[in-house]
PDB file of N, CA and C in Angstrom:
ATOM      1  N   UNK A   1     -26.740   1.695 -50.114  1.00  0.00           N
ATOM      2  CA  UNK A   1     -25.950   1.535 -51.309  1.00  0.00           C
ATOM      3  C   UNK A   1     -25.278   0.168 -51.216  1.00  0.00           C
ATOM      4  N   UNK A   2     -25.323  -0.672 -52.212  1.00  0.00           N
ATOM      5  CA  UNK A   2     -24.957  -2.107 -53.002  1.00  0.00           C
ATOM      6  C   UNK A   2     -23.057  -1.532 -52.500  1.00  0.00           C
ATOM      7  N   UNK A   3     -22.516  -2.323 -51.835  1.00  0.00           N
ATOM      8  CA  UNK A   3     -21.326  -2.729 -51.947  1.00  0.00           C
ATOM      9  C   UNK A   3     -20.346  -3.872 -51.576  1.00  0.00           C
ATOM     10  N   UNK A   4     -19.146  -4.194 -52.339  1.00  0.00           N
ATOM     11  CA  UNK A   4     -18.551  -5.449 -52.815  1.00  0.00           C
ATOM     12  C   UNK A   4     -17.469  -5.616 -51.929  1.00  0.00           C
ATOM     13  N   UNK A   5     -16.653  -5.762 -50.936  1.00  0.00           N
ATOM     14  CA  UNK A   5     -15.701  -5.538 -49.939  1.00  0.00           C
ATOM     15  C   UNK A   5     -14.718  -6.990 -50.317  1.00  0.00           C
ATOM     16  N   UNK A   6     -13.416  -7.206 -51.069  1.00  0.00           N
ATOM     17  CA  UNK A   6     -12.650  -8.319 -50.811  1.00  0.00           C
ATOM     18  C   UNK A   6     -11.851  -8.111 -49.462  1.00  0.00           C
ATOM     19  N   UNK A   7     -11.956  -9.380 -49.420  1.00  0.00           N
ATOM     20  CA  UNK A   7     -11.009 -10.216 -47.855  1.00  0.00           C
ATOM     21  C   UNK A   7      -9.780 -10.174 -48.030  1.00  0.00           C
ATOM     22  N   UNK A   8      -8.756 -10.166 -47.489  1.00  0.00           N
ATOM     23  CA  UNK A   8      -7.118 -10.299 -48.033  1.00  0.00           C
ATOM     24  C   UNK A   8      -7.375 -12.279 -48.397  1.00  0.00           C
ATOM     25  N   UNK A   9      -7.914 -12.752 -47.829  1.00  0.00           N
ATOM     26  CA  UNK A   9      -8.088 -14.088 -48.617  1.00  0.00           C
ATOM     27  C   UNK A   9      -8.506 -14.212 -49.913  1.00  0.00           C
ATOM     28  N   UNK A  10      -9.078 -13.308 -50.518  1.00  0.00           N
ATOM     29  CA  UNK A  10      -9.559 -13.162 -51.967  1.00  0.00           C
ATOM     30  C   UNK A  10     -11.146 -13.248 -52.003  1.00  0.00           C
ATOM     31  N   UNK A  11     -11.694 -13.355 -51.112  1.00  0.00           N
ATOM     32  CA  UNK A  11     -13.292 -14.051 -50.856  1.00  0.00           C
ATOM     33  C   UNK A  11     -13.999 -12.796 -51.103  1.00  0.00           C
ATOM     34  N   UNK A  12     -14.945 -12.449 -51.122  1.00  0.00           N
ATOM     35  CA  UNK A  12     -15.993 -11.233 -51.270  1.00  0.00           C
ATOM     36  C   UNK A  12     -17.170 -11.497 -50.695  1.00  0.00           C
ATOM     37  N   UNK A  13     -17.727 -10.082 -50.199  1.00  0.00           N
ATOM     38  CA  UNK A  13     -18.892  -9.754 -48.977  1.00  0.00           C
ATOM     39  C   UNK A  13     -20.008  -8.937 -49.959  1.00  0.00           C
ATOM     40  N   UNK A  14     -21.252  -9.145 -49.776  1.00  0.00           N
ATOM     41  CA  UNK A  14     -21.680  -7.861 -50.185  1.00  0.00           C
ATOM     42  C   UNK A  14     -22.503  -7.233 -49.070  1.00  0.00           C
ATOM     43  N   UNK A  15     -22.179  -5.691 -49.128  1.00  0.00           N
ATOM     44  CA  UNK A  15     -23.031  -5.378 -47.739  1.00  0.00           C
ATOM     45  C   UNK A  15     -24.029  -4.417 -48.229  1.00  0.00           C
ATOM     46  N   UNK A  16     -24.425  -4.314 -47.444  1.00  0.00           N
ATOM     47  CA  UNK A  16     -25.769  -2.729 -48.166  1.00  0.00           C
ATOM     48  C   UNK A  16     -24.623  -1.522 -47.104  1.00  0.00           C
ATOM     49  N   UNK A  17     -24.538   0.034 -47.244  1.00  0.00           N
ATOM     50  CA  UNK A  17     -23.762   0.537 -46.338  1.00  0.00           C
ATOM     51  C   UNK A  17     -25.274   1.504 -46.507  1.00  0.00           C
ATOM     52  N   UNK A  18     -24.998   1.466 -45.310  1.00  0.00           N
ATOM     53  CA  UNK A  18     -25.888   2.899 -44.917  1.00  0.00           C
ATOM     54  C   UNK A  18     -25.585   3.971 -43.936  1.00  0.00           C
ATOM     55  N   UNK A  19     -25.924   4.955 -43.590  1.00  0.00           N
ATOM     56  CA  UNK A  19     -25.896   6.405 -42.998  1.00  0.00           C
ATOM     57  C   UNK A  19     -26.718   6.262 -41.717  1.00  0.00           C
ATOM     58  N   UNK A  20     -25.603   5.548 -40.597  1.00  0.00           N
ATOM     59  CA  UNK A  20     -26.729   5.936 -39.466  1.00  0.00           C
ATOM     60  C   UNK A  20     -27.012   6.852 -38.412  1.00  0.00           C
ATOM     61  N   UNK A  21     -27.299   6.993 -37.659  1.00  0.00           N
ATOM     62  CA  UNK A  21     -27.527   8.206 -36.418  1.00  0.00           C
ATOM     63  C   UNK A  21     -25.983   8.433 -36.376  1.00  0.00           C
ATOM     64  N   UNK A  22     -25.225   7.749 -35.697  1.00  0.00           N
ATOM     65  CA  UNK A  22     -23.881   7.651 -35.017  1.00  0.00           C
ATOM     66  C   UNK A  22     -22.818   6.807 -36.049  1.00  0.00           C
ATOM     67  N   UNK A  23     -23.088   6.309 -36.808  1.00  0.00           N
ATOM     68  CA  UNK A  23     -21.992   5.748 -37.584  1.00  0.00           C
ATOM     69  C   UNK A  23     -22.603   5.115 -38.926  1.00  0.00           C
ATOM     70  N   UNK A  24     -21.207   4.560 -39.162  1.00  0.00           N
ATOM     71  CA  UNK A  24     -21.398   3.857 -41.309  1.00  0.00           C
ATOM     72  C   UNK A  24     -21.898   2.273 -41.040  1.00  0.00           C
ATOM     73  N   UNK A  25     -22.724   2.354 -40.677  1.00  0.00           N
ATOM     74  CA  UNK A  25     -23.211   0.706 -41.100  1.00  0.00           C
ATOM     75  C   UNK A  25     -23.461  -0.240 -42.027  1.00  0.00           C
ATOM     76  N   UNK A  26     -22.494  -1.219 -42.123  1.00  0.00           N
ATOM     77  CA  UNK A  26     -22.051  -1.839 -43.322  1.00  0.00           C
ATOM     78  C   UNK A  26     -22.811  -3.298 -42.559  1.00  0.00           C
ATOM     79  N   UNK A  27     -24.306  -3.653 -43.522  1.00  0.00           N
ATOM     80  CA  UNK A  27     -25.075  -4.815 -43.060  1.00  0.00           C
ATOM     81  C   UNK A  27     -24.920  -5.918 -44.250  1.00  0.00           C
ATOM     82  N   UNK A  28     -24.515  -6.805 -43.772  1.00  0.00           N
ATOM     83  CA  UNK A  28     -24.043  -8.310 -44.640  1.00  0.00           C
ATOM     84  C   UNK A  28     -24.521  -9.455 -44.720  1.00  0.00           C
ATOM     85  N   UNK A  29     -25.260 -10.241 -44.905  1.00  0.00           N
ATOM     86  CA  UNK A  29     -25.289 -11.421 -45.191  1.00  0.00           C
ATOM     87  C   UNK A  29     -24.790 -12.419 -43.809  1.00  0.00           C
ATOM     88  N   UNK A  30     -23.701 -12.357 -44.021  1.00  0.00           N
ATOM     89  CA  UNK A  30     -22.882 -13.100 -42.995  1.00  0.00           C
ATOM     90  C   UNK A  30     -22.463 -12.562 -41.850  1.00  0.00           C
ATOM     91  N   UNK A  31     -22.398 -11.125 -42.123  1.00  0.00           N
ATOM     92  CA  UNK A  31     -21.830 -10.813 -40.610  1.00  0.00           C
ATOM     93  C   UNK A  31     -22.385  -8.684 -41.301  1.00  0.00           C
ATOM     94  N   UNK A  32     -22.538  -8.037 -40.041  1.00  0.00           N
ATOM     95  CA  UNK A  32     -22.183  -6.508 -39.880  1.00  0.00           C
ATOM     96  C   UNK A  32     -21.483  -6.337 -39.149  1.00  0.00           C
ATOM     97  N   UNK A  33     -21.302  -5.194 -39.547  1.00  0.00           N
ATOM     98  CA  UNK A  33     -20.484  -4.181 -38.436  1.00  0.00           C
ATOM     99  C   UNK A  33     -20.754  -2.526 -39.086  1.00  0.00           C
ATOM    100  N   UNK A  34     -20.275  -1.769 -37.903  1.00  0.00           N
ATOM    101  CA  UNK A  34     -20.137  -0.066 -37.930  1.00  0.00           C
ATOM    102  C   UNK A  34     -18.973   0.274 -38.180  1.00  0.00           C
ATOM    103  N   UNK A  35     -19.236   1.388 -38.632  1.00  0.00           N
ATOM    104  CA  UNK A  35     -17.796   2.186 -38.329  1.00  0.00           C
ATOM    105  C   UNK A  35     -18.493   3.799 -37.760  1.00  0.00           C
ATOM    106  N   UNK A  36     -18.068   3.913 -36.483  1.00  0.00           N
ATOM    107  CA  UNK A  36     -18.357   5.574 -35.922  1.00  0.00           C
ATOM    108  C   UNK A  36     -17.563   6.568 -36.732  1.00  0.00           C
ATOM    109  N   UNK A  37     -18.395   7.458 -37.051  1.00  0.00           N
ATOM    110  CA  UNK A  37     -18.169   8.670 -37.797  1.00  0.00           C
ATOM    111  C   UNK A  37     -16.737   9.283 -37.004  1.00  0.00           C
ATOM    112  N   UNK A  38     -17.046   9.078 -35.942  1.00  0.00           N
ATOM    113  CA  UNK A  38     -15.454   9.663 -34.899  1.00  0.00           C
ATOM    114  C   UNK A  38     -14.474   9.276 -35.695  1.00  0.00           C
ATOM    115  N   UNK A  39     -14.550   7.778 -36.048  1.00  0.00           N
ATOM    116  CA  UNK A  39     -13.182   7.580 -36.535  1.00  0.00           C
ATOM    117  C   UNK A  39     -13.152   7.888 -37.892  1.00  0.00           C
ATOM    118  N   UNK A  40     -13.748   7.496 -38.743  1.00  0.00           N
ATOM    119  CA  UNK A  40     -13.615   7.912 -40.016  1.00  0.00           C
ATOM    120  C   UNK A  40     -12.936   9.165 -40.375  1.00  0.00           C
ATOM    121  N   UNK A  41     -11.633   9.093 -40.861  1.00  0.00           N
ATOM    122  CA  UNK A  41     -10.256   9.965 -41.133  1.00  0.00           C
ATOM    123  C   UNK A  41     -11.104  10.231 -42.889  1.00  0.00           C
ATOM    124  N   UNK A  42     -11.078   9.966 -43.525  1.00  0.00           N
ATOM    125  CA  UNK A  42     -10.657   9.897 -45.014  1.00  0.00           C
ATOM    126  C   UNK A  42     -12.225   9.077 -45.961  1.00  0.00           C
ATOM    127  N   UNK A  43     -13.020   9.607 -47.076  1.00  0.00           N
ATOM    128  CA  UNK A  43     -14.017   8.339 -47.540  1.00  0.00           C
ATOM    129  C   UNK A  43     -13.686   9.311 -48.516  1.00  0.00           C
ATOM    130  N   UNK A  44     -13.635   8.492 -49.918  1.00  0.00           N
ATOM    131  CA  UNK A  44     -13.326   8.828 -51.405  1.00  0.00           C
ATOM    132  C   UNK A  44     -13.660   7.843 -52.103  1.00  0.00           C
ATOM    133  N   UNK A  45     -14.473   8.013 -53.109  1.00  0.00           N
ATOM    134  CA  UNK A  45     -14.983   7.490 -54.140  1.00  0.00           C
ATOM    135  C   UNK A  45     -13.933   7.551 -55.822  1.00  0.00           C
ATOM    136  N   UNK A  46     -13.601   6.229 -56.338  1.00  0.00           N
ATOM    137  CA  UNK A  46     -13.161   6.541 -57.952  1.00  0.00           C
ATOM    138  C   UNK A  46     -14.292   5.669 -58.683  1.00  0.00           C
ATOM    139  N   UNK A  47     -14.623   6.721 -59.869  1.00  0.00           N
ATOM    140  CA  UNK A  47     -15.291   5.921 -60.775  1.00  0.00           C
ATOM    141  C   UNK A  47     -14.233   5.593 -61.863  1.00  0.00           C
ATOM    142  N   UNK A  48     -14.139   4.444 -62.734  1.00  0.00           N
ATOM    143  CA  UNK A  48     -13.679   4.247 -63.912  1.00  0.00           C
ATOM    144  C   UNK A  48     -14.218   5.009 -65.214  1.00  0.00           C
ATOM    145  N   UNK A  49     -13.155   4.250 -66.209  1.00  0.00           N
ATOM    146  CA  UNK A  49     -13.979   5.236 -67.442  1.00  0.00           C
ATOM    147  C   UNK A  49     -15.226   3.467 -68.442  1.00  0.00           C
ATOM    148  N   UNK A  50     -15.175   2.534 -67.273  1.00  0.00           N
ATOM    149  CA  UNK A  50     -15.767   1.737 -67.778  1.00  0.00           C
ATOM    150  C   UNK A  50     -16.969   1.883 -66.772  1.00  0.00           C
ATOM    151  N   UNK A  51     -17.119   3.186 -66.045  1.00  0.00           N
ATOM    152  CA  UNK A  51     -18.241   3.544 -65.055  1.00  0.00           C
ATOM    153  C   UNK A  51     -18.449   2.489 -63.909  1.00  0.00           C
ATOM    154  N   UNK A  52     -17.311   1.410 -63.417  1.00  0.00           N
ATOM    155  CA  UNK A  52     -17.517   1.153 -62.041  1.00  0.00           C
ATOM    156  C   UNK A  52     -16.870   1.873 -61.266  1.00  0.00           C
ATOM    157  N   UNK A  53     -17.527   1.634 -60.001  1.00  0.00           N
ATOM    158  CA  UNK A  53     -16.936   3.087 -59.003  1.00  0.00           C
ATOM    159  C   UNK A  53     -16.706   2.206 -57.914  1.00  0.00           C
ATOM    160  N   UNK A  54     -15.595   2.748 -57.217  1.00  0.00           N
ATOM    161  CA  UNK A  54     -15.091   1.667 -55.837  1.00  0.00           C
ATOM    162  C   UNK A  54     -15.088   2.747 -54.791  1.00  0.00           C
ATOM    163  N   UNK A  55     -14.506   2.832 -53.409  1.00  0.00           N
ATOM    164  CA  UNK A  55     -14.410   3.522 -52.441  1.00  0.00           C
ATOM    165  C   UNK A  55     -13.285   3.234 -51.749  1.00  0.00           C
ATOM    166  N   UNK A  56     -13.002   3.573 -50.631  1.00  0.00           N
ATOM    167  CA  UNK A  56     -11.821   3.997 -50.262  1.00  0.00           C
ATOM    168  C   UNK A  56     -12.194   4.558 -48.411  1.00  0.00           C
ATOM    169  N   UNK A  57     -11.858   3.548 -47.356  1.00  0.00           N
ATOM    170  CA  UNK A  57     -12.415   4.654 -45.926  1.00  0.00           C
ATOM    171  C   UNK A  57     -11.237   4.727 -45.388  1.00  0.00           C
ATOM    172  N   UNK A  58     -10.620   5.775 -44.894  1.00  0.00           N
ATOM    173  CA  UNK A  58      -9.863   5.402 -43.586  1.00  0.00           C
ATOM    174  C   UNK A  58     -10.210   5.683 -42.100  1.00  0.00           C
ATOM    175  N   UNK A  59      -9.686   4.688 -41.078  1.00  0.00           N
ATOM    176  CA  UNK A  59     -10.548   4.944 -39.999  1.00  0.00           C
ATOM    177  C   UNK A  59      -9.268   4.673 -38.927  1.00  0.00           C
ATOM    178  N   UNK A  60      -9.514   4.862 -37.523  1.00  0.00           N
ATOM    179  CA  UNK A  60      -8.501   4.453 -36.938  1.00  0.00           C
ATOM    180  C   UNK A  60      -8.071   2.871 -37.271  1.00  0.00           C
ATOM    181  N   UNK A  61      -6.900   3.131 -37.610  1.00  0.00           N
ATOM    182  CA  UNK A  61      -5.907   1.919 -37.816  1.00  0.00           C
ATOM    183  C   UNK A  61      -6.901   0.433 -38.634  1.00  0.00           C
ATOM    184  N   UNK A  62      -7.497   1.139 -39.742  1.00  0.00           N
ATOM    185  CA  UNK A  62      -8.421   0.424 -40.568  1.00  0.00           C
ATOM    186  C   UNK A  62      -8.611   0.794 -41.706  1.00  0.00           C
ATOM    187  N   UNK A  63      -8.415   0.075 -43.120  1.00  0.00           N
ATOM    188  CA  UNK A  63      -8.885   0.836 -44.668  1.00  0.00           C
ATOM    189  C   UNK A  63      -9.418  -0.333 -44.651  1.00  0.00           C
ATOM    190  N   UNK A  64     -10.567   0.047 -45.375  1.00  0.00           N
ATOM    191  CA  UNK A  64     -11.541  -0.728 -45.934  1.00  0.00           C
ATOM    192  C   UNK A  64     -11.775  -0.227 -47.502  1.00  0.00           C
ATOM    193  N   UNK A  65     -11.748  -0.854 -48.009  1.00  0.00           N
ATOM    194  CA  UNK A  65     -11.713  -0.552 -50.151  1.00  0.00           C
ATOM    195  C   UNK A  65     -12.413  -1.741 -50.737  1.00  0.00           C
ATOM    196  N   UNK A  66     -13.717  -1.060 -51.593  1.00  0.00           N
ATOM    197  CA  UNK A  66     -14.696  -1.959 -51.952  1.00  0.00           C
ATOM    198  C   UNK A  66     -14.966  -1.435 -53.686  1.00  0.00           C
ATOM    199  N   UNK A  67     -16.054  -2.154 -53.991  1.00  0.00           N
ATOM    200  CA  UNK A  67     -16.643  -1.887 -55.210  1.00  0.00           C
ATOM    201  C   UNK A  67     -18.199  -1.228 -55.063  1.00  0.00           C
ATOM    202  N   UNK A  68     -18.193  -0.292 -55.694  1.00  0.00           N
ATOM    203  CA  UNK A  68     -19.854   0.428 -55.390  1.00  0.00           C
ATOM    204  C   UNK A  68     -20.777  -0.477 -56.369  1.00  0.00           C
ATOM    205  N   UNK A  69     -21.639  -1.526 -56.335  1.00  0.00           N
ATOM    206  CA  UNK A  69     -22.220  -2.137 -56.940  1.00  0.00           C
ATOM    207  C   UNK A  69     -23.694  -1.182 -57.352  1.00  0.00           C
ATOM    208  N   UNK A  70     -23.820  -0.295 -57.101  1.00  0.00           N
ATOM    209  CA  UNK A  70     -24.976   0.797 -57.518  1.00  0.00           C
ATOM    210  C   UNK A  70     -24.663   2.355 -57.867  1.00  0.00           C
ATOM    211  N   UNK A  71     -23.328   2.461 -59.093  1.00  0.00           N
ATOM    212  CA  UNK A  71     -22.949   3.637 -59.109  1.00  0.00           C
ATOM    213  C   UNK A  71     -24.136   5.301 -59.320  1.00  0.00           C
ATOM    214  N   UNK A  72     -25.092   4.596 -59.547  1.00  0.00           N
ATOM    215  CA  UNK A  72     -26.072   5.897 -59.555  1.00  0.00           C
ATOM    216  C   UNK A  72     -26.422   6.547 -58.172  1.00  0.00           C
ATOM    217  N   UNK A  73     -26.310   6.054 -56.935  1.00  0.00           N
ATOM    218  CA  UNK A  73     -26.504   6.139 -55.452  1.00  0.00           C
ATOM    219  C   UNK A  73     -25.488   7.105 -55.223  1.00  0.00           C
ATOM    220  N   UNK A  74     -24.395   7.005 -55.836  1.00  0.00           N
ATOM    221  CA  UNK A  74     -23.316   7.679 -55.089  1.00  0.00           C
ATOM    222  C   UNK A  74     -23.416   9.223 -54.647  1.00  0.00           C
ATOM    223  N   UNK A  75     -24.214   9.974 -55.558  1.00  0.00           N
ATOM    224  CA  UNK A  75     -24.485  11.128 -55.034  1.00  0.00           C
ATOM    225  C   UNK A  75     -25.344  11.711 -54.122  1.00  0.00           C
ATOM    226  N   UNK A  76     -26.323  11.076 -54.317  1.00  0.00           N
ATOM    227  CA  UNK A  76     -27.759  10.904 -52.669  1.00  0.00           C
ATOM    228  C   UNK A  76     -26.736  10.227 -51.664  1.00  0.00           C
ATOM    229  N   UNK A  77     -25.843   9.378 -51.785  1.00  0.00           N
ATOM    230  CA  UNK A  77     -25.401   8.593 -50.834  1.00  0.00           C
ATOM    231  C   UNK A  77     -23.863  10.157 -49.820  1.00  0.00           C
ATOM    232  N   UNK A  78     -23.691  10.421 -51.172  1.00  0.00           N
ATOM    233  CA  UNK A  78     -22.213  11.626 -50.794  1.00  0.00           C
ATOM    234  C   UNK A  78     -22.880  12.671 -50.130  1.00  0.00           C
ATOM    235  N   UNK A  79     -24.071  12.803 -50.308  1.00  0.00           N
ATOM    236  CA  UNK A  79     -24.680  14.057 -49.623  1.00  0.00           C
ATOM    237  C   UNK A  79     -25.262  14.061 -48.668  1.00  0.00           C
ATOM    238  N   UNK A  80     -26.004  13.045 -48.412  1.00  0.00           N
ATOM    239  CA  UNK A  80     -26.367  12.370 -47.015  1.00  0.00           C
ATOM    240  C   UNK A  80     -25.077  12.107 -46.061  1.00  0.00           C
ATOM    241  N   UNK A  81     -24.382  11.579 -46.243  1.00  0.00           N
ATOM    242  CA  UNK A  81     -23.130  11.616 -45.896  1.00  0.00           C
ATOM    243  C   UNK A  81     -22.346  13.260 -45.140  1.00  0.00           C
ATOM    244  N   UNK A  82     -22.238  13.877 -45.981  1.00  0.00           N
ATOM    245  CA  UNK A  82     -21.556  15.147 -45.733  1.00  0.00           C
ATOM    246  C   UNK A  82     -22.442  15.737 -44.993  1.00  0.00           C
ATOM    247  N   UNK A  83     -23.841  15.465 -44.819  1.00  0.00           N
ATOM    248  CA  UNK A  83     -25.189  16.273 -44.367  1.00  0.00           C
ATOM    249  C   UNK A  83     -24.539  15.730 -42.453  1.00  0.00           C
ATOM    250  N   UNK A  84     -24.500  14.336 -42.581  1.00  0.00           N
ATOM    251  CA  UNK A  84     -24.423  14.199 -41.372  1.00  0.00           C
ATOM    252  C   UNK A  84     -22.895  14.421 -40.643  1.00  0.00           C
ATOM    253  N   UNK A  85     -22.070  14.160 -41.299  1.00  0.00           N
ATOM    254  CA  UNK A  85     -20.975  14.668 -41.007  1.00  0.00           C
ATOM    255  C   UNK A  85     -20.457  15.665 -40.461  1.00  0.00           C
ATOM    256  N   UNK A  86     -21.276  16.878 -41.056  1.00  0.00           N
ATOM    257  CA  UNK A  86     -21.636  18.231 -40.694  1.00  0.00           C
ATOM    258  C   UNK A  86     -19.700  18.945 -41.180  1.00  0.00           C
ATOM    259  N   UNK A  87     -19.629  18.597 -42.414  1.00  0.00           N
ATOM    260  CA  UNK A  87     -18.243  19.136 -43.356  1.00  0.00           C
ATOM    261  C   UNK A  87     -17.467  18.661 -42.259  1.00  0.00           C
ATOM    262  N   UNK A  88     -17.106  17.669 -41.345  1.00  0.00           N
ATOM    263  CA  UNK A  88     -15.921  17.658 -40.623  1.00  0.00           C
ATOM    264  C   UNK A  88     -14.832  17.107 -41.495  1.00  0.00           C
ATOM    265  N   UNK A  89     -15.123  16.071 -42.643  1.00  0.00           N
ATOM    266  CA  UNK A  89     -13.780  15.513 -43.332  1.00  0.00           C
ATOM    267  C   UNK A  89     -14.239  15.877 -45.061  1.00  0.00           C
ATOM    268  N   UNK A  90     -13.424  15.564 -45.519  1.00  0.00           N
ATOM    269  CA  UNK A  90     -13.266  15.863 -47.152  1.00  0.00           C
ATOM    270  C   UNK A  90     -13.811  14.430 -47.710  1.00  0.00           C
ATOM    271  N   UNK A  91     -15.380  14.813 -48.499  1.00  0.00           N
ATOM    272  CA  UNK A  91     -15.485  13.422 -49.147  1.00  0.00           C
ATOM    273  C   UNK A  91     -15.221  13.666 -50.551  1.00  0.00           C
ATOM    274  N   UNK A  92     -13.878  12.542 -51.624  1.00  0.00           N
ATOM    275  CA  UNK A  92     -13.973  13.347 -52.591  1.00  0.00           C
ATOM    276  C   UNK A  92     -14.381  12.208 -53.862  1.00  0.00           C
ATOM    277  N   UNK A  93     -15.151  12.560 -54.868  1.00  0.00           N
ATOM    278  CA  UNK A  93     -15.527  11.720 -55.963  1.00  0.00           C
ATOM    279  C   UNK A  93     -14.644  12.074 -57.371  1.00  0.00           C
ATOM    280  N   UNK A  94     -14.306  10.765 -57.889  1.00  0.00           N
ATOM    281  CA  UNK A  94     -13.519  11.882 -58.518  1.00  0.00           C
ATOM    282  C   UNK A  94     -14.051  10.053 -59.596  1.00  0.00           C
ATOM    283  N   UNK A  95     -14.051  11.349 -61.174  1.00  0.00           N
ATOM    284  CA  UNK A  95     -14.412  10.121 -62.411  1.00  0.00           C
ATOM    285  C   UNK A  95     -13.769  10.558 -63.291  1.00  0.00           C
TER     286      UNK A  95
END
């Protein structure tokens, strides 16, 4: 899934995020990184009523808040998600 991540500098990333064995892999252009499912506290999705949808992670001592640049993904993406998760946290979508 297409997503838009600003910098506290104002700059913007786009990464592809994907669902991996062991963690959220967010692959970029310029740089990746993971995030292990261990830490991941909190992932919530808002769509607008102008139908863009952003996200929301919390992780140890980390939020990360982006723009979903492919809002049709979000549900193959929420379920794959929760599949691997195995229901340990609350993912919630809300439009």
């Amino acid at each position: 899934m297409q997503i838009l991540i600003r910098r506290d500098n104002f700059s913007a990333d786009c990464y592809e995020l994907q669902i991996g064995d062991a963690a959220l892999a967010f692959a970029g252009k310029n740089d990746s990184f993971t995030l292990p499912y261990s830490a991941v506290k909190d992932f919530s999705i808002t769509q607008d009523r102008r139908g863009k949808a952003y996200f929301t992670t919390l992780s140890s001592g980390r939020m990360l808040e982006g723009q979903i640049l492919e809002p049709k993904e979000i549900d193959s993406f929420t379920a794959a998600l929760k599949e691997r998760l195995d229901g340990v946290i609350n993912i919630e979508v809300r439009r």
